[in-house]
N, C-alpha and C. Protein backbone atom coordinates (compact mmCIF):
# COMPACT_ATOMS: atom_id res chain seq x y z
N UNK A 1 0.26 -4.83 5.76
CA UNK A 1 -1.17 -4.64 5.60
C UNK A 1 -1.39 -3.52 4.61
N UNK A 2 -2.32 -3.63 3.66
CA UNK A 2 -2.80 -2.51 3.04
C UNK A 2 -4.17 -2.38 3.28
N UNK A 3 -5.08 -1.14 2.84
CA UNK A 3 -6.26 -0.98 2.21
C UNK A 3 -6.62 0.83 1.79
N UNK A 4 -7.43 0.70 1.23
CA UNK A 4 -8.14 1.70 0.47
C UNK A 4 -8.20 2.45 1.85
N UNK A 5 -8.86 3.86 1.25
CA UNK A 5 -9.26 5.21 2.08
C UNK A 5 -10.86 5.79 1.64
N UNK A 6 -11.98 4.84 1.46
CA UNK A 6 -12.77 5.32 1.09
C UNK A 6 -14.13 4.90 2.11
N UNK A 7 -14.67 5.64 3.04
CA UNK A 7 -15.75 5.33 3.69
C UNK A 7 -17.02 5.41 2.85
N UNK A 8 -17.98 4.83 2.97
CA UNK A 8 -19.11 4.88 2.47
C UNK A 8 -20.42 4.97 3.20
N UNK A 9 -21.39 5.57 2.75
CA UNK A 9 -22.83 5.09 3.79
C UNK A 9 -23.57 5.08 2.29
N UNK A 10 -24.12 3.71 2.00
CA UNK A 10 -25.20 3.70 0.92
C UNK A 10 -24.30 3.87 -0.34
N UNK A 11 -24.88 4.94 -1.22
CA UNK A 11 -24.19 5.64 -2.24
C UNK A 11 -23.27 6.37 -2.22
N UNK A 12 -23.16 7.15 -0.98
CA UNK A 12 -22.54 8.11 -1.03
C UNK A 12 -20.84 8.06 -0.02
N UNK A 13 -20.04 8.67 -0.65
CA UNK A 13 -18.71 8.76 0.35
C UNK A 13 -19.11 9.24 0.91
N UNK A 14 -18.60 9.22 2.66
CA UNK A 14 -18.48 9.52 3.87
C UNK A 14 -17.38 10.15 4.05
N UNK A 15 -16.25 9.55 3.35
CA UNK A 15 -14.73 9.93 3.94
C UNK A 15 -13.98 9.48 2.67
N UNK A 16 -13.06 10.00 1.74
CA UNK A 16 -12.55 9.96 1.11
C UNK A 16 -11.04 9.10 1.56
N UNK A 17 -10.28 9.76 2.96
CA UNK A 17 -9.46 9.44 3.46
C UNK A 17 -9.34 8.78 4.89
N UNK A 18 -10.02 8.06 4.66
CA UNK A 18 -10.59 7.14 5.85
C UNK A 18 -8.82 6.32 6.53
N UNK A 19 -8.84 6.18 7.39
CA UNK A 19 -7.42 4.83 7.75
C UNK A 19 -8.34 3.89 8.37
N UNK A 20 -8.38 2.88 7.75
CA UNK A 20 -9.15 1.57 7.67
C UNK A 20 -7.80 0.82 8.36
N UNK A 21 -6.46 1.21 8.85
CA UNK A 21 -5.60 0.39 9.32
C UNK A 21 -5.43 1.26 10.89
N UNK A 22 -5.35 1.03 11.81
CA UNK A 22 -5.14 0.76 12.94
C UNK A 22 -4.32 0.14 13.91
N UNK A 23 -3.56 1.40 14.53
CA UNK A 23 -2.17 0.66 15.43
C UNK A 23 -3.18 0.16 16.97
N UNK A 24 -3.12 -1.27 17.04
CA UNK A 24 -4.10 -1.42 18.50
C UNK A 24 -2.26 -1.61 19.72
N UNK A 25 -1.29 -1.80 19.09
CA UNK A 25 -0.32 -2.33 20.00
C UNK A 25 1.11 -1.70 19.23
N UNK A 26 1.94 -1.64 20.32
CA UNK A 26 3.53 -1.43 19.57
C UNK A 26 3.65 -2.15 17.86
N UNK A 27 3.18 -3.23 17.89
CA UNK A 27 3.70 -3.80 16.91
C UNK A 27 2.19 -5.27 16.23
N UNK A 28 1.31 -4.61 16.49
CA UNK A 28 0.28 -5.15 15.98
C UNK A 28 -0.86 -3.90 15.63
N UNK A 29 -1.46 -4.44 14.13
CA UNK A 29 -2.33 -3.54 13.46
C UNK A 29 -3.90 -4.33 13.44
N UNK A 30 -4.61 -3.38 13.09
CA UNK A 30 -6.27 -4.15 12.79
C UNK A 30 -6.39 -3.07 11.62
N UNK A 31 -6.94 -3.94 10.75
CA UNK A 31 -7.69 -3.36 9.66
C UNK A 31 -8.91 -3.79 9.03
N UNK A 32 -9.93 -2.43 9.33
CA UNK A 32 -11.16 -2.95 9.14
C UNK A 32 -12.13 -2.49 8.16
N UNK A 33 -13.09 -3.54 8.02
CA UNK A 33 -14.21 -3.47 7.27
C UNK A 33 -15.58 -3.36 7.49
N UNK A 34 -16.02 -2.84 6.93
CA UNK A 34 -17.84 -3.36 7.68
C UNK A 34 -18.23 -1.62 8.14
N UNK A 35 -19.10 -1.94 9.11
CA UNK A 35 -19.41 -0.62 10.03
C UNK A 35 -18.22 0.48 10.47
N UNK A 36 -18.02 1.56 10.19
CA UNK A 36 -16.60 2.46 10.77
C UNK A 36 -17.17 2.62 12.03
N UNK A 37 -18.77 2.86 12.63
CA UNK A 37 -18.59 3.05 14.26
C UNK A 37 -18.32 1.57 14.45
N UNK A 38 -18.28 0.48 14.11
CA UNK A 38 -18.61 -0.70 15.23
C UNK A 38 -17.53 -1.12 15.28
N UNK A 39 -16.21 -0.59 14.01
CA UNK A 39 -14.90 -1.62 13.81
C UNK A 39 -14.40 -0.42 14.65
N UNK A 40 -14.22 0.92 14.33
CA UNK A 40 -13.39 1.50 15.32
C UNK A 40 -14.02 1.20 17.14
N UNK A 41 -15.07 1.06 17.10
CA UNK A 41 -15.60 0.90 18.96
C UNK A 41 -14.45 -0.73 19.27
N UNK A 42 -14.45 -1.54 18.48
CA UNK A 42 -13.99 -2.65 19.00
C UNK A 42 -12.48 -2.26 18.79
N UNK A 43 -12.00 -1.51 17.95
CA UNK A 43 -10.31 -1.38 18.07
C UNK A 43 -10.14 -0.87 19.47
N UNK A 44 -11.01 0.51 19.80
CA UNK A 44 -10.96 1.31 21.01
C UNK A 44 -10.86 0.00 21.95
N UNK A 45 -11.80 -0.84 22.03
CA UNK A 45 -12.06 -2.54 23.45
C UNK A 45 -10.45 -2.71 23.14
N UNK A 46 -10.43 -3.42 21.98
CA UNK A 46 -9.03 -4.24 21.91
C UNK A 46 -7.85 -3.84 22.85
N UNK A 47 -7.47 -2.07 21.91
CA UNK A 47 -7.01 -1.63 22.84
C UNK A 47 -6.32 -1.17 24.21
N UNK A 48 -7.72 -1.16 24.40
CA UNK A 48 -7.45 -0.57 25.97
C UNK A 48 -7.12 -1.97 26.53
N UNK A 49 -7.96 -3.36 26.48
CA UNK A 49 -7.68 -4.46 26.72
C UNK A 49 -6.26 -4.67 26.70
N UNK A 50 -5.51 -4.51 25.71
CA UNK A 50 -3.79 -4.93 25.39
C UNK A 50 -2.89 -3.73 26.05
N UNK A 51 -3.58 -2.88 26.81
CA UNK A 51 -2.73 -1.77 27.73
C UNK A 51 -2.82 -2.20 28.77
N UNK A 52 -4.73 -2.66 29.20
CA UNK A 52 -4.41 -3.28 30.80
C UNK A 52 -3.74 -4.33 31.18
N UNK A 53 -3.80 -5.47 30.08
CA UNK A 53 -2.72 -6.62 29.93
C UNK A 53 -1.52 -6.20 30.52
N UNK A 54 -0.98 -5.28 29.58
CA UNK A 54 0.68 -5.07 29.47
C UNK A 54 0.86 -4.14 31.20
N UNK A 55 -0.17 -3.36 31.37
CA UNK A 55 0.21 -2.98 33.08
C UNK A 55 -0.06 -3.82 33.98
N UNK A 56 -0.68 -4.42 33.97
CA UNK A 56 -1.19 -5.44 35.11
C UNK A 56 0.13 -6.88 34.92
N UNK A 57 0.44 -7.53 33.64
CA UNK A 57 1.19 -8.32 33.40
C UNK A 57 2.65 -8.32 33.47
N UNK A 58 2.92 -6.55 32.88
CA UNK A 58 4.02 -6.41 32.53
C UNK A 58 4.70 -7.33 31.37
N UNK A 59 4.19 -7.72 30.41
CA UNK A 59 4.31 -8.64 29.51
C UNK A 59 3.85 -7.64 28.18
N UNK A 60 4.47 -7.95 27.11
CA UNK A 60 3.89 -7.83 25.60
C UNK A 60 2.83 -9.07 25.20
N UNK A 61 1.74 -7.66 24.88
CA UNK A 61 0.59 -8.96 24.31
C UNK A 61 1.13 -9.35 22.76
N UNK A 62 0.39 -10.76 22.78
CA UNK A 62 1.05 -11.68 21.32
C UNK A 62 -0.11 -11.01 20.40
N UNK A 63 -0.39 -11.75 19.24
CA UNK A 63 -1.32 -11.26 17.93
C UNK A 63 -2.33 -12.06 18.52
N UNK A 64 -2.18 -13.51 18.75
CA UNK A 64 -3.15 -14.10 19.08
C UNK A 64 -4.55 -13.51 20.06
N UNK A 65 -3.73 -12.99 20.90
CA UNK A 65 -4.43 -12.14 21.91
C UNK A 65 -5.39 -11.62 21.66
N UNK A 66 -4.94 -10.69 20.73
CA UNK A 66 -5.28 -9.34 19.75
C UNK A 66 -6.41 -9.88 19.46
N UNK A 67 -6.22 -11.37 18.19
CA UNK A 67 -6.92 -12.03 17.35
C UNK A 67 -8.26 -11.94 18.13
N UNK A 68 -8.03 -12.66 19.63
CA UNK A 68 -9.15 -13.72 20.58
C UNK A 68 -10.12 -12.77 20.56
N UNK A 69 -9.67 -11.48 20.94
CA UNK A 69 -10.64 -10.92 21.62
C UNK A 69 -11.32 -9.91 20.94
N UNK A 70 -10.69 -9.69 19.72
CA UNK A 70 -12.02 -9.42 18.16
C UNK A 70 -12.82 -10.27 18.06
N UNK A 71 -12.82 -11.77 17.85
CA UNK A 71 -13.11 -12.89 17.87
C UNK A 71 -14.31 -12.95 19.07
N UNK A 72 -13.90 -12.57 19.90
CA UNK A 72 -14.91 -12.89 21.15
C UNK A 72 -16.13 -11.57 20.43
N UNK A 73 -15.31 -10.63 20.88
CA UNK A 73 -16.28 -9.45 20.75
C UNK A 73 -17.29 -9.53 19.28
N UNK A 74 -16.98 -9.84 18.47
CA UNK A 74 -17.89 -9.80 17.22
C UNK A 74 -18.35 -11.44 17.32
N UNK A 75 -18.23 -12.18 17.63
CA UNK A 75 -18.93 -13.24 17.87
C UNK A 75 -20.06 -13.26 19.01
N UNK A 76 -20.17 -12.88 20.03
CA UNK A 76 -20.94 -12.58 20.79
C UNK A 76 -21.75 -11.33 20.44
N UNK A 77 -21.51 -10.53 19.32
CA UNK A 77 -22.82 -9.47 18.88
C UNK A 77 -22.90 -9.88 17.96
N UNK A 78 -22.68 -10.94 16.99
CA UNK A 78 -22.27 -11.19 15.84
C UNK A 78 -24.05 -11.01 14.95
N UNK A 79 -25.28 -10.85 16.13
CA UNK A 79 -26.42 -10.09 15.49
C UNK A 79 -26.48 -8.43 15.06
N UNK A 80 -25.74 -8.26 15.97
CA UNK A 80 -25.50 -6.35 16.28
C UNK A 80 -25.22 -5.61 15.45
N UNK A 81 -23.65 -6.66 15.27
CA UNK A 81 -22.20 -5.74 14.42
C UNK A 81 -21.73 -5.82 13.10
N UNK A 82 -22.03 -5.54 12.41
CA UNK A 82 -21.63 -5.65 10.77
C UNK A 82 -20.07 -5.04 10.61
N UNK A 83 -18.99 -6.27 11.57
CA UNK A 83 -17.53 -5.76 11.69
C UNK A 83 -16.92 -6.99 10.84
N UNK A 84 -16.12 -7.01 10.06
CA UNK A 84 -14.81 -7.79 9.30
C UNK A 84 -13.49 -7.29 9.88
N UNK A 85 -12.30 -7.86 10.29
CA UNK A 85 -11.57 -7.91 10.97
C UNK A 85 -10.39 -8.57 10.39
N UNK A 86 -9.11 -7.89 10.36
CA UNK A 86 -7.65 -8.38 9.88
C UNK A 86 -7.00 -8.31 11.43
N UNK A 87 -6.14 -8.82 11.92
CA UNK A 87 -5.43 -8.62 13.05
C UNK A 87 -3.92 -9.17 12.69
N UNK A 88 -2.81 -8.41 12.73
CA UNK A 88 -1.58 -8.70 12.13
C UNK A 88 -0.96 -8.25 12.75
N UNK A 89 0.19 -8.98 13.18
CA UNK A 89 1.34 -8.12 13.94
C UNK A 89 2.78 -9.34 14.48
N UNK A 90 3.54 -9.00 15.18
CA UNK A 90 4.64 -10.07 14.86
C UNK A 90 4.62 -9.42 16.59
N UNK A 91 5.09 -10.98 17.01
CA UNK A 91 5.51 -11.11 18.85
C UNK A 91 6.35 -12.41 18.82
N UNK A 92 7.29 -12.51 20.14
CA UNK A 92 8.18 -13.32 20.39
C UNK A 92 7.46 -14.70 20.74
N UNK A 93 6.25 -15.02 20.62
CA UNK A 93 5.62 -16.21 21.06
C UNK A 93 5.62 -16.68 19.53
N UNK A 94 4.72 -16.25 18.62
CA UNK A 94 5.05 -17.21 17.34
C UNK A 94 5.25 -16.27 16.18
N UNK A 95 6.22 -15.30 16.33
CA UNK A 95 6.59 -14.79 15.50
C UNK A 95 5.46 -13.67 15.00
N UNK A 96 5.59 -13.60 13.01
CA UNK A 96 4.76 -12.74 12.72
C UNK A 96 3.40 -13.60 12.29
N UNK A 97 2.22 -12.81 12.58
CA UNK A 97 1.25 -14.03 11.83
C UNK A 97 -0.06 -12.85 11.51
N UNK A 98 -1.13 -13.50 11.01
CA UNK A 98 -2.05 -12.40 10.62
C UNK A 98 -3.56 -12.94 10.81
N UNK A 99 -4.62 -13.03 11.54
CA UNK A 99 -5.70 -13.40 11.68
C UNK A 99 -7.23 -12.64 11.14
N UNK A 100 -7.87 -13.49 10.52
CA UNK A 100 -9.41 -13.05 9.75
C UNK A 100 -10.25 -13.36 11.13
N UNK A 101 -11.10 -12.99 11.16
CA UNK A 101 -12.23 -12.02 12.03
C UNK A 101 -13.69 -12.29 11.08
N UNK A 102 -14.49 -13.13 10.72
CA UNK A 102 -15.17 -12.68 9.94
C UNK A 102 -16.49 -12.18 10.49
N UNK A 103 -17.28 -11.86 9.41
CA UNK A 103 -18.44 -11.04 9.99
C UNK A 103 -19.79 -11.67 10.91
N UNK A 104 -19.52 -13.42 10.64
CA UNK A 104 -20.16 -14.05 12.14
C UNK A 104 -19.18 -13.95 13.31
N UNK A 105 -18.02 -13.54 12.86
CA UNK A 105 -17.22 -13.98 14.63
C UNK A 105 -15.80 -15.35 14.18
N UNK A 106 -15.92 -15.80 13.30
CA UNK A 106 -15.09 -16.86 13.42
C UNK A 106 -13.71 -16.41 13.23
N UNK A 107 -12.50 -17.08 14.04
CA UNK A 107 -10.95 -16.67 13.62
C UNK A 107 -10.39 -17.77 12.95
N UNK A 108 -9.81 -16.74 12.19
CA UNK A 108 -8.90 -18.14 11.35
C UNK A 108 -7.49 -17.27 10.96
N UNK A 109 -6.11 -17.91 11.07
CA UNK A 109 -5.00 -17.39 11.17
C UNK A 109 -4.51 -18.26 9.22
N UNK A 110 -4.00 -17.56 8.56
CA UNK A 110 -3.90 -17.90 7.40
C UNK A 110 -3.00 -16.57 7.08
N UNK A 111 -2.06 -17.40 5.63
CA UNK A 111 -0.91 -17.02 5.58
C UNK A 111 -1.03 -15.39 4.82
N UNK A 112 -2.16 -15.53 4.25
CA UNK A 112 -2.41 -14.27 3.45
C UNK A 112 -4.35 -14.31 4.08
N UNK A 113 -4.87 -12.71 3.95
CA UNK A 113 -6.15 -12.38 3.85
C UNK A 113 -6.94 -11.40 3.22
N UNK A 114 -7.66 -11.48 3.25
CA UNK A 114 -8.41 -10.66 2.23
C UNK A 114 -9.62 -10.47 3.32
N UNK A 115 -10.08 -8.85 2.99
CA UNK A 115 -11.49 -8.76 3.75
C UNK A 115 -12.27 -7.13 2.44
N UNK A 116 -13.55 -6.83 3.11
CA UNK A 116 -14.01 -6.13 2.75
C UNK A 116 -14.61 -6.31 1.14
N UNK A 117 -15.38 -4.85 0.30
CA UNK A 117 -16.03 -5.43 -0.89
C UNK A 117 -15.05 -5.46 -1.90
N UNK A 118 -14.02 -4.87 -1.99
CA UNK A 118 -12.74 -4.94 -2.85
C UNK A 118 -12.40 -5.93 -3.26
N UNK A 119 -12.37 -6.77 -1.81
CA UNK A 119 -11.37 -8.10 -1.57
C UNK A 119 -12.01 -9.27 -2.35
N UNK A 120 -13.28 -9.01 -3.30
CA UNK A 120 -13.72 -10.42 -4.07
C UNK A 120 -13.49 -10.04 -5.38
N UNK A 121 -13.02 -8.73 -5.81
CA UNK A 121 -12.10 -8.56 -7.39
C UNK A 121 -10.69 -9.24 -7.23
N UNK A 122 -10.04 -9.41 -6.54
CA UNK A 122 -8.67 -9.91 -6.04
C UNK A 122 -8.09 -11.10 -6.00
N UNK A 123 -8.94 -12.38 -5.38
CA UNK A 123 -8.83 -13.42 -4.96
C UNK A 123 -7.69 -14.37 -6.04
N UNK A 124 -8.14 -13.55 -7.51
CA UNK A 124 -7.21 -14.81 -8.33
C UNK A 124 -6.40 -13.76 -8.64
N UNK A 125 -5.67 -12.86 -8.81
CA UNK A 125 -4.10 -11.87 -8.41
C UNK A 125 -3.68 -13.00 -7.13
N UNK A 126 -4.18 -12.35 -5.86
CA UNK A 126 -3.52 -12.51 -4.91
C UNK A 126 -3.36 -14.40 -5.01
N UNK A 127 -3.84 -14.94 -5.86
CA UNK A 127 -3.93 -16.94 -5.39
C UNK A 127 -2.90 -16.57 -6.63
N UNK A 128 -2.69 -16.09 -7.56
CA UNK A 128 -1.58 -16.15 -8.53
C UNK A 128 -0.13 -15.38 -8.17
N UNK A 129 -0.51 -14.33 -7.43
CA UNK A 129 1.50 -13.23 -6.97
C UNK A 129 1.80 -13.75 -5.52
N UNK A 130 1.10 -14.08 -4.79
CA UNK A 130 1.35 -14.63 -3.38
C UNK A 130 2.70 -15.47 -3.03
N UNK A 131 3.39 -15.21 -3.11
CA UNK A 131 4.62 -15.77 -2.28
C UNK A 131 4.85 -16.35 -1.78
N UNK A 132 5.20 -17.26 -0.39
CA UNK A 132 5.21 -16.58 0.95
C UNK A 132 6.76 -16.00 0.80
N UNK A 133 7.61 -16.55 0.26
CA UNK A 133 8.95 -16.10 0.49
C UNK A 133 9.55 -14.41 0.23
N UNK A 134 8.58 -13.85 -0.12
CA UNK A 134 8.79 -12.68 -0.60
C UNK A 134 10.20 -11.52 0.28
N UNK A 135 10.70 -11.03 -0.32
CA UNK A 135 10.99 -9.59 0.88
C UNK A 135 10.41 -9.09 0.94
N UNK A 136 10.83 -7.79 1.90
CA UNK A 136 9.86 -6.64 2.32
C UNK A 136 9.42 -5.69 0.90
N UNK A 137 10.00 -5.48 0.27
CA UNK A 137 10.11 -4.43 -0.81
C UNK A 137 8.75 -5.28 -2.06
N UNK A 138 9.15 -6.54 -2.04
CA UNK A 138 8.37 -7.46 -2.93
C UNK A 138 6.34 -7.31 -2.24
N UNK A 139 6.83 -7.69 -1.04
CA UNK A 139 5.20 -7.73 -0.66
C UNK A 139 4.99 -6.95 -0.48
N UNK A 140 5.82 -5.29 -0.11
CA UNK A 140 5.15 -4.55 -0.08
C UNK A 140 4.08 -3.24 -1.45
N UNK A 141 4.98 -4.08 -2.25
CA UNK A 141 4.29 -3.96 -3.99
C UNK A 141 3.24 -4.90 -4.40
N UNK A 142 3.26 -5.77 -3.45
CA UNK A 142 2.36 -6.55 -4.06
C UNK A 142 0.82 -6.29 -3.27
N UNK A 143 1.06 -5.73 -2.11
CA UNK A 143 -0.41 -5.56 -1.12
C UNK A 143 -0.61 -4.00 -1.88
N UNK A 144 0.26 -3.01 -2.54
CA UNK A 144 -0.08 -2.01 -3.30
C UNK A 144 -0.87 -1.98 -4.34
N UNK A 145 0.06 -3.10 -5.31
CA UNK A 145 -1.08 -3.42 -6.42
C UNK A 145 -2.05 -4.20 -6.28
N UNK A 146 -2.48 -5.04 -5.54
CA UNK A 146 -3.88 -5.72 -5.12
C UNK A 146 -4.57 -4.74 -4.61
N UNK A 147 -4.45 -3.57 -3.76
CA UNK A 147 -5.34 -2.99 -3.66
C UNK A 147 -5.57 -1.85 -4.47
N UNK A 148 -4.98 -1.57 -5.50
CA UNK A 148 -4.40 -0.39 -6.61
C UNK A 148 -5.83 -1.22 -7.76
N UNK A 149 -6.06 -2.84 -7.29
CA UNK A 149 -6.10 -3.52 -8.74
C UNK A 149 -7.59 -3.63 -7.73
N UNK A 150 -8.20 -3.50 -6.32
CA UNK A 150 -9.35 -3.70 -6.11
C UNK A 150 -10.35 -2.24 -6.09
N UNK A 151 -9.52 -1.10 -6.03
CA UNK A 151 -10.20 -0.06 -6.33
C UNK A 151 -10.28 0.24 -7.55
N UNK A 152 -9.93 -0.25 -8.84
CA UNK A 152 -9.97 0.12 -10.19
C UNK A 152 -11.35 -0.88 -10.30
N UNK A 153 -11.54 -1.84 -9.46
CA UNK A 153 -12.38 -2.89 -10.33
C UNK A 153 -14.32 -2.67 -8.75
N UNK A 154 -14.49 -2.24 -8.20
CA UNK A 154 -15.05 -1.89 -6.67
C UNK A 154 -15.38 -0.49 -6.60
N UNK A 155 -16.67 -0.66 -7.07
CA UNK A 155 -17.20 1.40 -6.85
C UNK A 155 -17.36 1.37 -5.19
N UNK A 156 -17.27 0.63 -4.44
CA UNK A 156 -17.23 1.14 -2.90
C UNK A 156 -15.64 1.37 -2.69
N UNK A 157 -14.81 0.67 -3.09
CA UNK A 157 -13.71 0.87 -2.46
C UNK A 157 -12.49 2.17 -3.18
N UNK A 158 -12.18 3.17 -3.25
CA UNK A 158 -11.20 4.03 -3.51
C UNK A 158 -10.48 5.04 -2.89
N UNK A 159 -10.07 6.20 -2.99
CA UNK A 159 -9.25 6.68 -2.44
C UNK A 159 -7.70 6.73 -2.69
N UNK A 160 -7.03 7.10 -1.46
CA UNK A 160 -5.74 6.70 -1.42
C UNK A 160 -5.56 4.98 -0.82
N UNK A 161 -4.23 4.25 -1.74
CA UNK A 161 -3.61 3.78 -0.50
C UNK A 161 -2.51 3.49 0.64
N UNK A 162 -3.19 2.83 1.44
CA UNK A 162 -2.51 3.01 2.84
C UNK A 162 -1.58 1.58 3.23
N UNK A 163 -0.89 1.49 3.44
CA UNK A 163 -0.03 0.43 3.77
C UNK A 163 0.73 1.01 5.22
N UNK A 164 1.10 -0.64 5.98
CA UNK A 164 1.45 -0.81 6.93
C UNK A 164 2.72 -1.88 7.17
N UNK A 165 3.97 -1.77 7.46
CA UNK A 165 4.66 -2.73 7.65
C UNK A 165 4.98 -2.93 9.21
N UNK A 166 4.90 -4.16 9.15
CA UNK A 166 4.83 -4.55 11.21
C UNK A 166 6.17 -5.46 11.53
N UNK A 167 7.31 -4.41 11.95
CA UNK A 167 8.15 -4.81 12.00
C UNK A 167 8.70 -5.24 14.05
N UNK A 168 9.41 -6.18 14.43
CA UNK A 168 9.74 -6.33 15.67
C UNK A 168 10.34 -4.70 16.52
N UNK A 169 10.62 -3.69 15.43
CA UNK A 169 10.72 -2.37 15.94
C UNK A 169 9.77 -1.49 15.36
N UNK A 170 8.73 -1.85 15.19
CA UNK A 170 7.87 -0.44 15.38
C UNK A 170 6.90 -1.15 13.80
N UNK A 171 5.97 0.03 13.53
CA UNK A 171 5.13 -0.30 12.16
C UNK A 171 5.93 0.96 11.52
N UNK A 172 5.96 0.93 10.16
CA UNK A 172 6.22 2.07 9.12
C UNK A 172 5.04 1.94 8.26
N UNK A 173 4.40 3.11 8.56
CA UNK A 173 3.49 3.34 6.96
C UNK A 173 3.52 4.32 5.95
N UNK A 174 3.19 4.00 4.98
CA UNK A 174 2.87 4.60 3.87
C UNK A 174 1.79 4.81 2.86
N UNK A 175 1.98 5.79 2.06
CA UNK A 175 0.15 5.89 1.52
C UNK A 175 0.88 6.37 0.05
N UNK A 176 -0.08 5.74 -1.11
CA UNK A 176 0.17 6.09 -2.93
C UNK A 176 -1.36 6.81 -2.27
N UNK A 177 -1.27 8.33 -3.50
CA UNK A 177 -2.18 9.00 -3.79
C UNK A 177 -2.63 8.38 -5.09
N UNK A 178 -3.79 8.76 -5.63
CA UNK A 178 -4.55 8.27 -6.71
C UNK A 178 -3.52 8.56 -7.87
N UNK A 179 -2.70 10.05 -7.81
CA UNK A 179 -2.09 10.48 -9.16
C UNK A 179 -1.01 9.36 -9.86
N UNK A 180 -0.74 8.75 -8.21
CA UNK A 180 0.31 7.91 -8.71
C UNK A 180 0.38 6.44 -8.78
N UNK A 181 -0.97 6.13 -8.94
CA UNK A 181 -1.59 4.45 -8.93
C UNK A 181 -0.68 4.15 -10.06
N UNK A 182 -0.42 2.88 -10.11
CA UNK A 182 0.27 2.06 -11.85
C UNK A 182 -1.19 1.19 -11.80
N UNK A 183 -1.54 0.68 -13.21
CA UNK A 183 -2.39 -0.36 -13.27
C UNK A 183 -2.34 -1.49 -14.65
N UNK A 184 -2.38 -2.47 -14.35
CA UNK A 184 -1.59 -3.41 -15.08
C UNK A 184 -0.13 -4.17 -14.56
N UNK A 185 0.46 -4.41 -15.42
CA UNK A 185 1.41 -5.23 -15.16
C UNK A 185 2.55 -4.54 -14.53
């Protein structure tokens, strides 16, 4: 997962160094768009939801899980909440997978996603470098420069960025500061 570090209200930054990515589970992330109170209030639901699971069940929650119940929650305020939603993470039920959230509520699990105002400078990069076969080292240059290539082109979106890898042992992240963006080829 990647994205930018730049909050906004209106014109103005809010937060320069925002984490728009979010550990909700051992090994599943949310990364969000839209409202920062309404996407972080629903990470907080998710959450706590995938703790009482795991005590009451004694089980690891899957992504799907994760997915449903963004899905529920912004679909049922889907007047309220101005939330966009990534849900990604890898479990022993179907592996790794990554689910969109959109801003009526609908889920859709797809091999690559895109969210937020960045994410409509991008669409033909990411439909042209997209992989799926990639390694780790490959995609993880490639979710760098798509978002390296949506804050150069997106006066809402800048900052640092932030990347996330969601591995069956744990997430590793990392963050490029602005000094050291590449842009181009």
């Amino acid at each position: 997962m990647g994205a930018d570090s730049r909050s906004s209200a209106g014109i103005y930054v809010a937060n320069r160094v925002a984490n728009k990515i979010e550990q909700i589970d051992d090994r599943i992330c949310m990364c969000r768009s839209g409202s920062a109170a309404h996407t972080q209030k629903i990470g907080n639901i998710i959450r706590a939801q995938l703790n009482q699971f795991r005590t009451m069940y004694g089980m690891t929650p899957i992504v799907r899980n994760a997915a449903t119940l963004a899905h529920n929650i912004i679909y049922k305020y889907k007047d309220q909440l101005q939330a966009g939603i990534l849900i990604a993470g890898i479990d022993d039920v179907d592996g790794p997978s990554i689910y969109e959230i959109t801003l009526g509520g609908s889920m859709l699990k797809q091999n690559v996603c895109l969210g937020g105002s960045g994410s409509t400078y991008i669409y033909g990069f990411v439909d042209s470098n997209y992989r799926a076969d990639m390694t780790e080292e490959e995609g993880l240059e490639f979710v760098r420069r798509a978002v390296q290539l949506a804050i150069s082109r997106d006066g809402h979106s800048g900052g640092i960025v932030r990347t996330a890898v969601i591995k069956r042992d744990g997430i590793q992240r990392s963050l490029i500061t602005e000094r050291d963006f590449v842009f181009g080829n």
